[in-house]
C-alpha atoms as a PDB file:
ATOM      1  CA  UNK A   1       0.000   0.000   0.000  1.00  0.00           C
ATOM      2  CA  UNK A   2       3.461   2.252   0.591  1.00  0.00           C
ATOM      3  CA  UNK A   3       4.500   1.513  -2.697  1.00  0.00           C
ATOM      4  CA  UNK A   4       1.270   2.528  -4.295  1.00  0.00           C
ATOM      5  CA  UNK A   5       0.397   6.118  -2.744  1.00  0.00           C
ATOM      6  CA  UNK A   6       4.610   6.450  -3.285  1.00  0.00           C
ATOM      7  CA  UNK A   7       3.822   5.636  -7.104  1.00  0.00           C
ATOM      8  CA  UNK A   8       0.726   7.965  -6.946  1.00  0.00           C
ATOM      9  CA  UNK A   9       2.700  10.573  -5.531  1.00  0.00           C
ATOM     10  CA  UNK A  10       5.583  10.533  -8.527  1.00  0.00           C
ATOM     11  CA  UNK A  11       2.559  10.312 -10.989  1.00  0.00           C
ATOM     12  CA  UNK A  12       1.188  13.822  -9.595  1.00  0.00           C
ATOM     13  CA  UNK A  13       4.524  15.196  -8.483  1.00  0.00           C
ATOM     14  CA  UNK A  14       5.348  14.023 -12.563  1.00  0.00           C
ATOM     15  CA  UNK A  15       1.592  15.509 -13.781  1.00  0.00           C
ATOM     16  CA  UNK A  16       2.091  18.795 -11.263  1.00  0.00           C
ATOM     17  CA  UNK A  17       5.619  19.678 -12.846  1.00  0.00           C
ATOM     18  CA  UNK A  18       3.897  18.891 -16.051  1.00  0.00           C
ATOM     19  CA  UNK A  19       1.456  21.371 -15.700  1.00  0.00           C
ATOM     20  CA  UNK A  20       3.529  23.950 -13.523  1.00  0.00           C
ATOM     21  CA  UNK A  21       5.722  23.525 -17.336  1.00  0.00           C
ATOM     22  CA  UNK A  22       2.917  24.279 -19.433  1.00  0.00           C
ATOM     23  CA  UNK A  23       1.611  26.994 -17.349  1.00  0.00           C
ATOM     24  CA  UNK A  24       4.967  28.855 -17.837  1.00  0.00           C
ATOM     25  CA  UNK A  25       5.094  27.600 -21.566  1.00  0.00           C
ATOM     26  CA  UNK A  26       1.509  29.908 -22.206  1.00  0.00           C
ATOM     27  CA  UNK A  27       2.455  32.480 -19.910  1.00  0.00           C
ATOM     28  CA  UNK A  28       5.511  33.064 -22.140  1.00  0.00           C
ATOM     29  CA  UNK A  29       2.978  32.535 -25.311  1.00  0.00           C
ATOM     30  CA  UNK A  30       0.573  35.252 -24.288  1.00  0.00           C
ATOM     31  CA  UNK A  31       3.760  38.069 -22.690  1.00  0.00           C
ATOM     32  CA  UNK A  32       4.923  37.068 -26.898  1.00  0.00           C
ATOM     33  CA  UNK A  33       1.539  37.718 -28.486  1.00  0.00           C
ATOM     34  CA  UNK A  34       1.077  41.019 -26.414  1.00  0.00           C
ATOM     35  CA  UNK A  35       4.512  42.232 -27.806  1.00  0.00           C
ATOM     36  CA  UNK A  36       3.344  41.257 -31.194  1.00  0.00           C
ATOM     37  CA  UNK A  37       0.312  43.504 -30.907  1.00  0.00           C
ATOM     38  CA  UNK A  38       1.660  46.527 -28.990  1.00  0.00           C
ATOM     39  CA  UNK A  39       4.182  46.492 -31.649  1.00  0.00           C
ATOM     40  CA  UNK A  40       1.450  46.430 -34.715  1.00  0.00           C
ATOM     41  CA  UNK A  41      -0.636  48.803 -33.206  1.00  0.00           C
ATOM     42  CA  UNK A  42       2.550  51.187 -32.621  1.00  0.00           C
ATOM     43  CA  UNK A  43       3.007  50.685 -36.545  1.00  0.00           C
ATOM     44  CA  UNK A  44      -0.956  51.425 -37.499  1.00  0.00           C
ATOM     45  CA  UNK A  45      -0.945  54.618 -35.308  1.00  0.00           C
ATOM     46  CA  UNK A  46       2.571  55.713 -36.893  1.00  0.00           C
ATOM     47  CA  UNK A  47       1.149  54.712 -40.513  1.00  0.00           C
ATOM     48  CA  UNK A  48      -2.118  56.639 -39.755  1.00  0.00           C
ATOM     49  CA  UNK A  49      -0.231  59.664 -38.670  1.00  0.00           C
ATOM     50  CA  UNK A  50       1.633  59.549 -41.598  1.00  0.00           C
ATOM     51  CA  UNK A  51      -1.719  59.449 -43.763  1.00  0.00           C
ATOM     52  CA  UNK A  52      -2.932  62.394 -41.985  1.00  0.00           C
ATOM     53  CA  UNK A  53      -0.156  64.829 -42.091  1.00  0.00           C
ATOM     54  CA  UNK A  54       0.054  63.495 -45.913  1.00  0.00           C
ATOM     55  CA  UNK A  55      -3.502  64.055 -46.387  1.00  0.00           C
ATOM     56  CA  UNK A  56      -3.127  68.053 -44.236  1.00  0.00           C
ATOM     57  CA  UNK A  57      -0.223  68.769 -46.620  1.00  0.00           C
ATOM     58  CA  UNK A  58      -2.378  67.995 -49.642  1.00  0.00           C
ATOM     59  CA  UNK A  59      -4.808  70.077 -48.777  1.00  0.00           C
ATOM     60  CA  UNK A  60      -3.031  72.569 -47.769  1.00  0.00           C
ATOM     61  CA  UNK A  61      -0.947  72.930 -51.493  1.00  0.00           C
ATOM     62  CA  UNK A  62      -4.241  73.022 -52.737  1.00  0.00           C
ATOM     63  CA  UNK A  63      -5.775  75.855 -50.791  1.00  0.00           C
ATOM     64  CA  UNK A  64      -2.700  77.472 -51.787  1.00  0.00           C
ATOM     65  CA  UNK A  65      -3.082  76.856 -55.417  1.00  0.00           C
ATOM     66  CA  UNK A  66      -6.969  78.199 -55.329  1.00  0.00           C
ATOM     67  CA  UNK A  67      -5.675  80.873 -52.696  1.00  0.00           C
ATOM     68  CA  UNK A  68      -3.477  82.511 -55.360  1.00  0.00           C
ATOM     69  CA  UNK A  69      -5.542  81.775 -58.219  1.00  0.00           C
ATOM     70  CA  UNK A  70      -8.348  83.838 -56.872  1.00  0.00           C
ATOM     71  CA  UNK A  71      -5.971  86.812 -56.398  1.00  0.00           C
ATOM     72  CA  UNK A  72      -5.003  86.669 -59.842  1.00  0.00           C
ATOM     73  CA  UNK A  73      -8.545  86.117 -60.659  1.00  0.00           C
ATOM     74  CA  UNK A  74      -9.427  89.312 -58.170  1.00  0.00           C
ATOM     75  CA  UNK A  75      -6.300  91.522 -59.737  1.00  0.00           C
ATOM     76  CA  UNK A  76      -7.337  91.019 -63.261  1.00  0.00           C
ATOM     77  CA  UNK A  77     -10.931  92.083 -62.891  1.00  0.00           C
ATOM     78  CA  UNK A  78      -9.484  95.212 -61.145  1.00  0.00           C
ATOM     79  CA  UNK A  79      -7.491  95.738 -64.035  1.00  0.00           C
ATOM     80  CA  UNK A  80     -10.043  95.196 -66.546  1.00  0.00           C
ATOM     81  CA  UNK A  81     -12.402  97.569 -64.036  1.00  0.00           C
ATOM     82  CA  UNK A  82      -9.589 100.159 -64.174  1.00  0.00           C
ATOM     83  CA  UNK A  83      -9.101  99.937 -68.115  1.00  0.00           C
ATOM     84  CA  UNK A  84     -13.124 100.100 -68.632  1.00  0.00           C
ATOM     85  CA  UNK A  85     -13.060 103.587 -66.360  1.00  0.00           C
ATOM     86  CA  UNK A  86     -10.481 105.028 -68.218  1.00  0.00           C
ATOM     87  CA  UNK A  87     -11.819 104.212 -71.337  1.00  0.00           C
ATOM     88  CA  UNK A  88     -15.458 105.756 -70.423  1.00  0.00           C
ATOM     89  CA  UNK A  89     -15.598 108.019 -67.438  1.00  0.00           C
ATOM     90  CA  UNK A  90     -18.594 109.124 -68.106  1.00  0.00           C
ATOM     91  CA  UNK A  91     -20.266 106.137 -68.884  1.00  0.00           C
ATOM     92  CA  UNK A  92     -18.788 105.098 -65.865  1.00  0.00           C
ATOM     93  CA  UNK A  93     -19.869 107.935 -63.496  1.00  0.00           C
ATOM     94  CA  UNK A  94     -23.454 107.279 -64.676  1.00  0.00           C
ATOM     95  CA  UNK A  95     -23.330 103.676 -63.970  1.00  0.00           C
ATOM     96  CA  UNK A  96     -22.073 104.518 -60.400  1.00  0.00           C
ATOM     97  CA  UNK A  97     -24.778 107.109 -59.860  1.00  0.00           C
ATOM     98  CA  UNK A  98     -27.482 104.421 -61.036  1.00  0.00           C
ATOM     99  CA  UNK A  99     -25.816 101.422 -58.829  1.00  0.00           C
ATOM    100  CA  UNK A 100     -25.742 103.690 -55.896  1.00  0.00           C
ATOM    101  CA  UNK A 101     -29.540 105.238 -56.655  1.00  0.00           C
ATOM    102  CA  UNK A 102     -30.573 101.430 -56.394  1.00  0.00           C
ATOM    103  CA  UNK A 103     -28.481 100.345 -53.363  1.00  0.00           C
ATOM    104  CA  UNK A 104     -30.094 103.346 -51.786  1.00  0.00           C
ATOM    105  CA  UNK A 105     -34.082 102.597 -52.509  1.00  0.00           C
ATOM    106  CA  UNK A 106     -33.670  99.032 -51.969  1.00  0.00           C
ATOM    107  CA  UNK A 107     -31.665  99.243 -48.380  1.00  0.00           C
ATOM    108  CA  UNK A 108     -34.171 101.971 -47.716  1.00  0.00           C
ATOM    109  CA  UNK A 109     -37.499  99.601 -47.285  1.00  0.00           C
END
């Protein structure tokens, strides 16, 4: 009867190291695949920066581009604004008179 709980004893001293060695084994596993995935996600958050201050610096040529286009737009109807009152001042003067006899009678209601 010795011999047997002795036997029983190395077969769960044998089955508790066992285990005890797994344990550690998927401990190690799971510390692994948590490195793994801090380390993607530091990549997706570094790409996705990336995107965005690509995507800001887009943008922000093209406001640029339609920023100065509208100021050449803006000068050259001056200029052509200038050219017409030189050409006809009078013409001009009457066309003032009329625009500002409207502005008048309709911000007057």
């Amino acid at each position: 009867m010795a011999r047997d709980t002795k036997i029983v004893n190395d077969i769960q001293d044998d089955s508790t190291a066992e285990l005890q060695a797994q344990i550690a084994q998927l401990k190690e596993d799971i510390a692994s695949i948590a490195a793994t995935l801090t380390e993607m996600g530091s990549r997706k958050i570094n790409q996705a920066r990336q995107d965005a201050s690509d995507a800001y610096q887009d943008i922000y040529e093209q406001g640029e581009d339609a920023l100065s286009s509208l100021k050449d737009s803006a000068c050259s109807l001056e200029q052509q604004v200038t050219d017409y009152v030189q050409e006809r001042p009078v013409t001009s003067i009457a066309l003032a008179a009329a625009f500002g006899y409207l502005f008048a009678a309709l911000t007057r209601r």
